[in-house]
C-alpha atoms as a PDB file:
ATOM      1  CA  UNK A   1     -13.886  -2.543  12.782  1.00  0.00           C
ATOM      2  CA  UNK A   2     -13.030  -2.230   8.928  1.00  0.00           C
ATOM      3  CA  UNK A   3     -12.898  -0.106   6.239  1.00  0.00           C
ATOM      4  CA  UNK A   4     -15.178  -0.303   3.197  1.00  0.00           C
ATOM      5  CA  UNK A   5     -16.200   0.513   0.012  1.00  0.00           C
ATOM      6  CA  UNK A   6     -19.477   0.869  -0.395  1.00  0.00           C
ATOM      7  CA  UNK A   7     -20.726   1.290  -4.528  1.00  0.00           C
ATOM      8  CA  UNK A   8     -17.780   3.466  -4.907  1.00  0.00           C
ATOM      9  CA  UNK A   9     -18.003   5.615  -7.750  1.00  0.00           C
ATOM     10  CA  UNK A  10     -14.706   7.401  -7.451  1.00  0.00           C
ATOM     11  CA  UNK A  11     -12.521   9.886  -9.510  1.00  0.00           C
ATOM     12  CA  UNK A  12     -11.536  13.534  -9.927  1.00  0.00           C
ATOM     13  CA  UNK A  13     -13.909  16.499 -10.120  1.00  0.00           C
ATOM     14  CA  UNK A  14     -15.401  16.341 -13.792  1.00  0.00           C
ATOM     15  CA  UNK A  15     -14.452  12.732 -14.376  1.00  0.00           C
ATOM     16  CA  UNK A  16     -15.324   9.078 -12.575  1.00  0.00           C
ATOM     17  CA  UNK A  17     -12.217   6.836 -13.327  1.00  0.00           C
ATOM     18  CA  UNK A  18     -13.622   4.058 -12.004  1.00  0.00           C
ATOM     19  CA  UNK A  19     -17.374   2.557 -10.462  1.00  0.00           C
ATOM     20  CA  UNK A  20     -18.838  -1.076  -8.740  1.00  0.00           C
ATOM     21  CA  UNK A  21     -16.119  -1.066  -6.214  1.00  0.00           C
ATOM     22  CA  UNK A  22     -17.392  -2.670  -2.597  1.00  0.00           C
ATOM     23  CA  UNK A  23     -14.726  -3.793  -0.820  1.00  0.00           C
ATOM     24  CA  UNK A  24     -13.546  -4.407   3.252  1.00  0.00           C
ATOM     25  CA  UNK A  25     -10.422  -4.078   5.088  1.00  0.00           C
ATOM     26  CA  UNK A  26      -9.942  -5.651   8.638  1.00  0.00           C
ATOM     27  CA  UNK A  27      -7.465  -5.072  10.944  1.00  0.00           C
ATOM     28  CA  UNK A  28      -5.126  -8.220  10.501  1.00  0.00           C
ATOM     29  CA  UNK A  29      -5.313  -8.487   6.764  1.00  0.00           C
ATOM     30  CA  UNK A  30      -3.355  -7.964   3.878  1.00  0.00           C
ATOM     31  CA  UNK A  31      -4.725  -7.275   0.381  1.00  0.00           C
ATOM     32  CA  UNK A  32      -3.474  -6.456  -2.632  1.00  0.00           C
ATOM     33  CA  UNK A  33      -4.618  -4.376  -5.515  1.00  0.00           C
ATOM     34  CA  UNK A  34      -3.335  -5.932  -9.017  1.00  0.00           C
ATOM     35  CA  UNK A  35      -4.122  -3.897 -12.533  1.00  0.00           C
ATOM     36  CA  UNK A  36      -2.449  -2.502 -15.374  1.00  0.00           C
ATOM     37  CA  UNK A  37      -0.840   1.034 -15.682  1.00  0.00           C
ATOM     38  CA  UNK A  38      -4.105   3.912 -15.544  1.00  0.00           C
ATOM     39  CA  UNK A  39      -6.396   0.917 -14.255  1.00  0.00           C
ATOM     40  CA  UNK A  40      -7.416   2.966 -11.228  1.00  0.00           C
ATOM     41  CA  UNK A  41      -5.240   1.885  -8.682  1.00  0.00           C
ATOM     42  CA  UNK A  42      -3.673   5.041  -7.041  1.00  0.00           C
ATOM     43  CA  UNK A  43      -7.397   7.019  -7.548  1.00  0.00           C
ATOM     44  CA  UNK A  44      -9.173   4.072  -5.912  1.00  0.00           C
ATOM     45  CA  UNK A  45      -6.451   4.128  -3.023  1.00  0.00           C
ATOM     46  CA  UNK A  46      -6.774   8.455  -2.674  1.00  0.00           C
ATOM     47  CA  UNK A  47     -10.001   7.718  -2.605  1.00  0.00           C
ATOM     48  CA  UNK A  48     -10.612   5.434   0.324  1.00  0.00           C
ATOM     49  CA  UNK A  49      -7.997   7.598   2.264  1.00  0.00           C
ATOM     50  CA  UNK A  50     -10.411  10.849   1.387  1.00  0.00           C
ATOM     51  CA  UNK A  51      -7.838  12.784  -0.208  1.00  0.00           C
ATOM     52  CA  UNK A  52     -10.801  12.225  -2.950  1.00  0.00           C
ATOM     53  CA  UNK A  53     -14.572  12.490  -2.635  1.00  0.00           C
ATOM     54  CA  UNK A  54     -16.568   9.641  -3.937  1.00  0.00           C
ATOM     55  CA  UNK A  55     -18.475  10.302  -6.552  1.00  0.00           C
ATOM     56  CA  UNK A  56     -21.009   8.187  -5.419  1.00  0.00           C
ATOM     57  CA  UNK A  57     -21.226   5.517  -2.855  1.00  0.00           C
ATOM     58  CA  UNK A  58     -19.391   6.076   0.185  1.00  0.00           C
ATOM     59  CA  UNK A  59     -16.232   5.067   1.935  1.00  0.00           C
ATOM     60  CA  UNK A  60     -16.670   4.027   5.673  1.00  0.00           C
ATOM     61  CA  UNK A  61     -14.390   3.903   8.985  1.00  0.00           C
ATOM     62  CA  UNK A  62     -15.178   1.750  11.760  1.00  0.00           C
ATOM     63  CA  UNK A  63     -18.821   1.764  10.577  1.00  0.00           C
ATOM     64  CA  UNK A  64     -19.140   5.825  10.029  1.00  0.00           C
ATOM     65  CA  UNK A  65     -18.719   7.701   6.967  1.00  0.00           C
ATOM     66  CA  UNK A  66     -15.470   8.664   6.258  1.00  0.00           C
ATOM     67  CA  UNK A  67     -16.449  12.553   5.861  1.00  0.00           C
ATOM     68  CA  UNK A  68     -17.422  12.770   9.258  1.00  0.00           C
ATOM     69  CA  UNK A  69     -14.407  11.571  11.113  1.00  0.00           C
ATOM     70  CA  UNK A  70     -12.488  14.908  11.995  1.00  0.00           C
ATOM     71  CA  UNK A  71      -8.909  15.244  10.127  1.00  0.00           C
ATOM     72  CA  UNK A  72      -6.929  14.416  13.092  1.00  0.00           C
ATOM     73  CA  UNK A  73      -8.483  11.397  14.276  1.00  0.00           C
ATOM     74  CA  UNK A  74      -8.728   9.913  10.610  1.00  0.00           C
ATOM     75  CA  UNK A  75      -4.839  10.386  10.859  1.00  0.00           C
ATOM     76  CA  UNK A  76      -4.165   8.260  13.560  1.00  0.00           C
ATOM     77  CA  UNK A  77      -6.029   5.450  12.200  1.00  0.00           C
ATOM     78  CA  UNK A  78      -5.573   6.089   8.780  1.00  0.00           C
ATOM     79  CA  UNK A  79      -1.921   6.293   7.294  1.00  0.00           C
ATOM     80  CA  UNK A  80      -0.095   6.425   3.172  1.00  0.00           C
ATOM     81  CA  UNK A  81       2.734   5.429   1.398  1.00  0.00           C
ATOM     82  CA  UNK A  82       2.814   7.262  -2.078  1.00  0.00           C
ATOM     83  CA  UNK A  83       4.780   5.748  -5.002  1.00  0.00           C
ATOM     84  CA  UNK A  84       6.698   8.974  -4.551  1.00  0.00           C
ATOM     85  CA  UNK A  85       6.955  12.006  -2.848  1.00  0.00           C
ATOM     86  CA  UNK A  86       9.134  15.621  -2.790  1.00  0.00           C
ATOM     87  CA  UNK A  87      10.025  17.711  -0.401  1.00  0.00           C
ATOM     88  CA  UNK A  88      10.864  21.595  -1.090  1.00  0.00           C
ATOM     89  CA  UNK A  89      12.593  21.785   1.876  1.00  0.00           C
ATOM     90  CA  UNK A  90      15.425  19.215   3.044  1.00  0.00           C
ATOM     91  CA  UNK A  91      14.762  17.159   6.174  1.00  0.00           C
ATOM     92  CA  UNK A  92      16.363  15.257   7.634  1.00  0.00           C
ATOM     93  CA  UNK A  93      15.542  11.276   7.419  1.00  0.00           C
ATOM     94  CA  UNK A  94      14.216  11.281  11.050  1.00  0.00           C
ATOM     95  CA  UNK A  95      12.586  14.735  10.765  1.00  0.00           C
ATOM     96  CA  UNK A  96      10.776  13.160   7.564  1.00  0.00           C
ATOM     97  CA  UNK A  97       9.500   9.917   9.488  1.00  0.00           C
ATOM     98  CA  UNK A  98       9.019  12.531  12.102  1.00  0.00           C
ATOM     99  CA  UNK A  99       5.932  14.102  10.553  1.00  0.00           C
ATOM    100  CA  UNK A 100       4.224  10.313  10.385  1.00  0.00           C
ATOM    101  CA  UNK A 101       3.501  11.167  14.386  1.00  0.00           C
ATOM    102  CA  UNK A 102       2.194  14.798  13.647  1.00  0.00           C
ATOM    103  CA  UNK A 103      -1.670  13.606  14.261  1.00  0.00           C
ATOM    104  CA  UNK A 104      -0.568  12.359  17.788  1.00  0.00           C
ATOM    105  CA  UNK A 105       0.526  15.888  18.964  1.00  0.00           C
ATOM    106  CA  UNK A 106      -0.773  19.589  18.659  1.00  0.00           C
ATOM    107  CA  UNK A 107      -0.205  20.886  15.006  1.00  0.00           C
ATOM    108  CA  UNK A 108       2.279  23.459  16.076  1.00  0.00           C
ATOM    109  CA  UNK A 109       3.985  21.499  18.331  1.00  0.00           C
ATOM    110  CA  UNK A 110       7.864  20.088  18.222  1.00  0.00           C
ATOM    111  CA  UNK A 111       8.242  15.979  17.923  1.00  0.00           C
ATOM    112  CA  UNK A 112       8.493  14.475  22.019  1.00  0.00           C
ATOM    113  CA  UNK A 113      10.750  11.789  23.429  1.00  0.00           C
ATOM    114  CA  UNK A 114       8.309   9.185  21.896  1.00  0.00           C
ATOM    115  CA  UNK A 115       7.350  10.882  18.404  1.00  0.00           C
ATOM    116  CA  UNK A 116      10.726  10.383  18.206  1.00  0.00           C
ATOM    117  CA  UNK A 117      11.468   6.634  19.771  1.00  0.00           C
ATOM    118  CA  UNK A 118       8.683   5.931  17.419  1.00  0.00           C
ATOM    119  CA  UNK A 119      10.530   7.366  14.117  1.00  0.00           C
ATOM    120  CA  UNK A 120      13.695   6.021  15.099  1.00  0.00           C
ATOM    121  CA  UNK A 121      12.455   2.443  15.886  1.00  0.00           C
ATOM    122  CA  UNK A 122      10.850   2.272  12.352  1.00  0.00           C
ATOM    123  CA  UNK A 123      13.824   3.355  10.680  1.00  0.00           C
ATOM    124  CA  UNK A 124      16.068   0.453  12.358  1.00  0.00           C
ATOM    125  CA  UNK A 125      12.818  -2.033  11.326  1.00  0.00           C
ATOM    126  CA  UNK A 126      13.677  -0.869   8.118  1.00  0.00           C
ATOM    127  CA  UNK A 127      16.858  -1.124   8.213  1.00  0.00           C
ATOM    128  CA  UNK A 128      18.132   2.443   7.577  1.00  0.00           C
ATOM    129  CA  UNK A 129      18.087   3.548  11.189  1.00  0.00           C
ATOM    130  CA  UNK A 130      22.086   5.013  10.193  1.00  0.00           C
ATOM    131  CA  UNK A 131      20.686   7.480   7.908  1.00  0.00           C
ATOM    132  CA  UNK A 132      18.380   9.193  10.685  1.00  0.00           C
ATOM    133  CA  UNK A 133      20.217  12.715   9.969  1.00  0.00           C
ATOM    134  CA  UNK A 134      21.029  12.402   6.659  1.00  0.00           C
ATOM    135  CA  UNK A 135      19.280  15.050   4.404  1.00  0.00           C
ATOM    136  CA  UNK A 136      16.424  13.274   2.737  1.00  0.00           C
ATOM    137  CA  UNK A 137      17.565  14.388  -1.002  1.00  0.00           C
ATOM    138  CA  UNK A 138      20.822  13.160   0.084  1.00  0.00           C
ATOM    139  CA  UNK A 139      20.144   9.418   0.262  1.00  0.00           C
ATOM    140  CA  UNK A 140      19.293   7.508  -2.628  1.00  0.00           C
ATOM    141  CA  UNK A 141      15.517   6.904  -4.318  1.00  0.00           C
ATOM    142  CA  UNK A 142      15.302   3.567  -2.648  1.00  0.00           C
ATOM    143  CA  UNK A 143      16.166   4.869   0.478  1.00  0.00           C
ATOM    144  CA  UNK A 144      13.706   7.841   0.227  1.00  0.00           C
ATOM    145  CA  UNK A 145      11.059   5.134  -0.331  1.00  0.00           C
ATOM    146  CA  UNK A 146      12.293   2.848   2.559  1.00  0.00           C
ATOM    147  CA  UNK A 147      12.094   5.948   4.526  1.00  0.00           C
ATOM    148  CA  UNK A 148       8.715   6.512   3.763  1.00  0.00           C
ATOM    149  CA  UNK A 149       7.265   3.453   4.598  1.00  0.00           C
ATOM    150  CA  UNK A 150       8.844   4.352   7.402  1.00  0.00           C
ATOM    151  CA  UNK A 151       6.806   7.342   8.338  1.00  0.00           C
ATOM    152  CA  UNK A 152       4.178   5.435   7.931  1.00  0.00           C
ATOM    153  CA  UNK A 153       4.792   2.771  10.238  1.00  0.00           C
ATOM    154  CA  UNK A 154       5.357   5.520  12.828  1.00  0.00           C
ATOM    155  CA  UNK A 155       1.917   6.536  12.637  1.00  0.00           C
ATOM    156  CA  UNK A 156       0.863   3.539  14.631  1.00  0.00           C
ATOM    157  CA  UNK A 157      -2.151   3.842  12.125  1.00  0.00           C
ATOM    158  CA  UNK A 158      -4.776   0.677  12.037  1.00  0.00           C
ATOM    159  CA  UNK A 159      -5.290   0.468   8.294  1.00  0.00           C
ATOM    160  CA  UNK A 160      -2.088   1.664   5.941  1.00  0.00           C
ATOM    161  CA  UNK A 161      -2.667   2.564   1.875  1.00  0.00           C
ATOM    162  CA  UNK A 162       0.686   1.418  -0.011  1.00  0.00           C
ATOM    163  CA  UNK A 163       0.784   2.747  -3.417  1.00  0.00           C
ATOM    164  CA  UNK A 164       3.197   0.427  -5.289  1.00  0.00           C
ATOM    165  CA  UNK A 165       5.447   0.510  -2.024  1.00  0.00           C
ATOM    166  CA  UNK A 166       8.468  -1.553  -3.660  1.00  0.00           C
ATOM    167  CA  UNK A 167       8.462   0.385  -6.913  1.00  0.00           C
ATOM    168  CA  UNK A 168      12.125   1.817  -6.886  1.00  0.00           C
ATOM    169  CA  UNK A 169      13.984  -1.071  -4.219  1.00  0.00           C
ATOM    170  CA  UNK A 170      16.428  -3.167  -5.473  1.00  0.00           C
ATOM    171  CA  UNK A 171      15.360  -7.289  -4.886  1.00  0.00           C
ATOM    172  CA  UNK A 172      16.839  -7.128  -1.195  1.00  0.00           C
ATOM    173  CA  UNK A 173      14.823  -4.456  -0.138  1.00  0.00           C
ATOM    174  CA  UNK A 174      11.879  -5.402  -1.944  1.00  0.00           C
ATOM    175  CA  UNK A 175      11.907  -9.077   0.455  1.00  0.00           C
ATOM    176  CA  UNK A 176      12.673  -6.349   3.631  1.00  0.00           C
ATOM    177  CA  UNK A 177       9.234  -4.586   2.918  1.00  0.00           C
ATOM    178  CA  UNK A 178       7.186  -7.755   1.879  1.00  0.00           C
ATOM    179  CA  UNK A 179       8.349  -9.313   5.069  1.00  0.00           C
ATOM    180  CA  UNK A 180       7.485  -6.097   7.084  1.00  0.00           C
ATOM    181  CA  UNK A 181       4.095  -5.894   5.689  1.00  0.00           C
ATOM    182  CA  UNK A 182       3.502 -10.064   6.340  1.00  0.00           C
ATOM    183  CA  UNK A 183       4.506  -8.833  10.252  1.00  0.00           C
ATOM    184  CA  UNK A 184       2.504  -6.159  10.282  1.00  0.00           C
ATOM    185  CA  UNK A 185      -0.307  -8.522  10.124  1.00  0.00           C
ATOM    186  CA  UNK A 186       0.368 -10.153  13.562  1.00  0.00           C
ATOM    187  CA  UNK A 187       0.576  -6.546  14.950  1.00  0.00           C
ATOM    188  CA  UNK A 188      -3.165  -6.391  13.994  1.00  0.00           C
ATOM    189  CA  UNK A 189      -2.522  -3.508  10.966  1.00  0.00           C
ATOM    190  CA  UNK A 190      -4.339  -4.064   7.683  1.00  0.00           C
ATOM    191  CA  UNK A 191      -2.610  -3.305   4.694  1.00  0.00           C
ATOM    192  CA  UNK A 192      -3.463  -2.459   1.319  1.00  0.00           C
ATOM    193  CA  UNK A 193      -1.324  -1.984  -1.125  1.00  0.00           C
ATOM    194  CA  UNK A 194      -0.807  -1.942  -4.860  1.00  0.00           C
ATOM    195  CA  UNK A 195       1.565  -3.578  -6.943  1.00  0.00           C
ATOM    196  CA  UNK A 196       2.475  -4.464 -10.536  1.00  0.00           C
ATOM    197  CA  UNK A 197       3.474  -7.850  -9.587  1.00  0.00           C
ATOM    198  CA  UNK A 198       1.586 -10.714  -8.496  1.00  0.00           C
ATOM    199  CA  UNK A 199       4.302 -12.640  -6.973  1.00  0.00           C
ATOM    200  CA  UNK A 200       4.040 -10.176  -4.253  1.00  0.00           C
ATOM    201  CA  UNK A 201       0.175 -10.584  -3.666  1.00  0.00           C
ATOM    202  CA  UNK A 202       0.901 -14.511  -3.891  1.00  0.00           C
ATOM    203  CA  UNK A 203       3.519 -14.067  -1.185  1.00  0.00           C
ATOM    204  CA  UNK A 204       1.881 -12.497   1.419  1.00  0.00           C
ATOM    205  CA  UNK A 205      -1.462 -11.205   0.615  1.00  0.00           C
ATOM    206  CA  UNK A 206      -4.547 -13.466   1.799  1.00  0.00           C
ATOM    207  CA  UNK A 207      -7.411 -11.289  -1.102  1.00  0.00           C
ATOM    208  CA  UNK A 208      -6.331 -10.038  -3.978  1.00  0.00           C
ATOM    209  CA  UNK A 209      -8.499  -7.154  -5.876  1.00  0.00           C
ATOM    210  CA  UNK A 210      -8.116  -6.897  -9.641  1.00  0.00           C
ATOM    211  CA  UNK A 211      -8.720  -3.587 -11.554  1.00  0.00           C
ATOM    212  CA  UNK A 212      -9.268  -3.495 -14.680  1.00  0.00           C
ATOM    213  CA  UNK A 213     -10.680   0.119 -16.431  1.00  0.00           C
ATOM    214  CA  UNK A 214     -11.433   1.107 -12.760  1.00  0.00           C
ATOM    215  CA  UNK A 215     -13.784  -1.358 -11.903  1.00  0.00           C
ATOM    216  CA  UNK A 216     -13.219  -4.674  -9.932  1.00  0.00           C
ATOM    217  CA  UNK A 217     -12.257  -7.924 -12.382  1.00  0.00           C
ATOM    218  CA  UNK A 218     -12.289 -10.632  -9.883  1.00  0.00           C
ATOM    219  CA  UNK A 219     -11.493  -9.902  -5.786  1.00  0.00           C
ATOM    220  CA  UNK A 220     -11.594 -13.181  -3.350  1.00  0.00           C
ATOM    221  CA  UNK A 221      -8.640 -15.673  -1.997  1.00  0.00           C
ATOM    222  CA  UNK A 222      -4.999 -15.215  -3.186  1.00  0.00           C
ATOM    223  CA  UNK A 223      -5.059 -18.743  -4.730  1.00  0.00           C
ATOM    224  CA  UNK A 224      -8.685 -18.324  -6.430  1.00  0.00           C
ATOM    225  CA  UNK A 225      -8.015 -15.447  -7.955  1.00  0.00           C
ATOM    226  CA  UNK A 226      -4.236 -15.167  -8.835  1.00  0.00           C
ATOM    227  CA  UNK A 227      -4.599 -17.562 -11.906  1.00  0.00           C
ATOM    228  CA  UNK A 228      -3.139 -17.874 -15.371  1.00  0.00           C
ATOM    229  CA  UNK A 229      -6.121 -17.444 -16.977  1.00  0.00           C
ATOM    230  CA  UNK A 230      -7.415 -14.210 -14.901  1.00  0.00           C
ATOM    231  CA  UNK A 231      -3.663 -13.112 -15.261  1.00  0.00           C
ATOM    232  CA  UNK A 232      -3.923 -13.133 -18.895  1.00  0.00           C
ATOM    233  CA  UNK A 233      -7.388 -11.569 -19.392  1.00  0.00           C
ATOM    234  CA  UNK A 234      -6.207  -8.699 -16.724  1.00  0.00           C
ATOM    235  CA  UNK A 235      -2.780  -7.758 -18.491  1.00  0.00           C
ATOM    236  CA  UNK A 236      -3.590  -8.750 -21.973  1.00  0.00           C
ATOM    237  CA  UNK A 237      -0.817 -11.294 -22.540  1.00  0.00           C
ATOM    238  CA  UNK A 238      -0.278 -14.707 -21.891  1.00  0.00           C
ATOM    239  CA  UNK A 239       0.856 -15.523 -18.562  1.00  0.00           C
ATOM    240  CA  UNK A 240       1.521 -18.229 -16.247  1.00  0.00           C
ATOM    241  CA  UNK A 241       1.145 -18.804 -12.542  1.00  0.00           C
ATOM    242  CA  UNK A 242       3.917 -22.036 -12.181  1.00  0.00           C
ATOM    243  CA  UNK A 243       5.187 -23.658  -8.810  1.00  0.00           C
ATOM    244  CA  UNK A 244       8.749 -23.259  -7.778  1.00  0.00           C
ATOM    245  CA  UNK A 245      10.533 -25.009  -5.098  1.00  0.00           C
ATOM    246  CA  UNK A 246      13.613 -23.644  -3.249  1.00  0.00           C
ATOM    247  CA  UNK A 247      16.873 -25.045  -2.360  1.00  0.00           C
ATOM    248  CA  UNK A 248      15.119 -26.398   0.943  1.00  0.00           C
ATOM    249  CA  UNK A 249      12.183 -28.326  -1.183  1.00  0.00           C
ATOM    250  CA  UNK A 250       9.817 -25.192   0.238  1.00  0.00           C
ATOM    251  CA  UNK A 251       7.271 -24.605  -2.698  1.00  0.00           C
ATOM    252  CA  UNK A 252       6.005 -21.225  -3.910  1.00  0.00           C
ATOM    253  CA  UNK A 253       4.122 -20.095  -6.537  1.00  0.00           C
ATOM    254  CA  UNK A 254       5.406 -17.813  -9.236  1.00  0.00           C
ATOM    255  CA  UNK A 255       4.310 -15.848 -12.244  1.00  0.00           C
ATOM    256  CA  UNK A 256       6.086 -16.440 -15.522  1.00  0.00           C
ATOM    257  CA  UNK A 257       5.191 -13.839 -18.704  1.00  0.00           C
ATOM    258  CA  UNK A 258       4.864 -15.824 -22.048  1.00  0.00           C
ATOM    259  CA  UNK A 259       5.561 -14.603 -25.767  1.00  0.00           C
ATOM    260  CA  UNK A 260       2.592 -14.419 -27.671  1.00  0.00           C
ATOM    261  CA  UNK A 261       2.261 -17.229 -30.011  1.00  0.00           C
ATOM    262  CA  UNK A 262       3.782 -16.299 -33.674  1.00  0.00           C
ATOM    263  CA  UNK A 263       1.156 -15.660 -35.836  1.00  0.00           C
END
């Protein structure tokens, strides 16, 4: 079971953003996607849920094409956290994590006793479990975010797409979602997710992919790949992957940004 990238050519209608990408996801592994600002990132990621066509090359679940799977079932297996998202209407919190279970019921039909046990289990994993009824444009940004990572979790899906998922939380809540996403792992979901920083992918992410242009830089091992050098050339200034050790003599690596030399 996995899903891949197979010579992806991906984009929008008219224009590829991006080409060379093979790649794998299995169950049980965490990856991150590193790259500068209009790199590729959230295309690539649209892409390999199908909310894009390839342009060429092909995207494949559990060894069939992606196209073929019916909506429904590539719902329950398949499941997105957006750097953002609005709502015209205003849900509740639990109504909003709510519609992560809509693939597991008839389209028409009202959340059941577990849809819901579901939504409200995620929210308490998430820590916001007290604002289930809140309306959703009544709680702040980083709560809107926390709650959708929360939908998604409700999904039960196999393989979860996090577009910059700790974006907008404050450094508390930013450690709550990196540690969700390191359990997730023993639960036997695969995540991918993007992020501008590569502490993150050196915390918890086994591969790292880096985009650069749209097309893959370097992808392998967390510790191969996440290196000052390959930093540098990927953001185009001079940075530094250092060792730090906590309080309790643990050691963890770290990313430090440089000045550029004066010239």
């Amino acid at each position: 079971m996995s899903l891949e990238a197979r010579a992806l050519a991906y984009g929008y209608p008219g224009r590829v953003v991006g080409r060379g990408v093979d790649f794998s996801l299995a169950p049980g592994e965490v990856v991150a996607l590193l790259g500068p600002n209009g790199g590729g990132k959230t295309t690539l990621l649209r892409t390999l849920l199908g909310l894009l066509a390839p342009h060429s090359g092909e995207v494949a679940l559990d060894g069939r094409a992606l196209a073929q799977w019916a909506l429904r079932d590539r719902a329950t297996r398949l499941a997105y956290v957006p750097q953002a998202a609005e709502s015209h209407f205003d849900f509740s919190v639990l109504e909003t994590v709510c519609m992560g279970r809509s693939a597991h019921r008839g389209a028409f039909a009202s959340p059941g006793r577990r849809d819901q046990e579901r939504a409200r289990h995620s929210l308490e994993r998430l820590g916001i479990g007290h604002l289930a009824e809140r309306p959703i444009h009544g709680v702040s940004g980083g709560e809107r975010q926390l709650a959708l990572i929360a939908r998604a979790l409700a999904t039960e899906a196999t393989y979860l797409m996090m577009d910059e998922p700790t974006a907008t939380l404050d450094f508390g809540n930013q450690a709550l979602v990196l540690g969700e996403i390191a359990r997730l792992k023993a639960s036997g979901t695969a995540v991918f997710f993007s992020t501008h920083h590569p502490d993150h992918a050196l915390r918890i992410a086994e591969r790292v992919v880096m985009l650069q242009a749209g097309a893959p830089m370097a992808a392998g091992p967390t510790a191969a790949i996440v290196t000052s050098e390959r930093l540098t050339e990927l953001y185009g200034r001079p940075i530094e992957v250092a060792e730090a050790i906590a309080a309790d003599g643990s050691r963890r690596s770290t990313c430090i940004a440089r000045e550029r030399p004066a010239a």
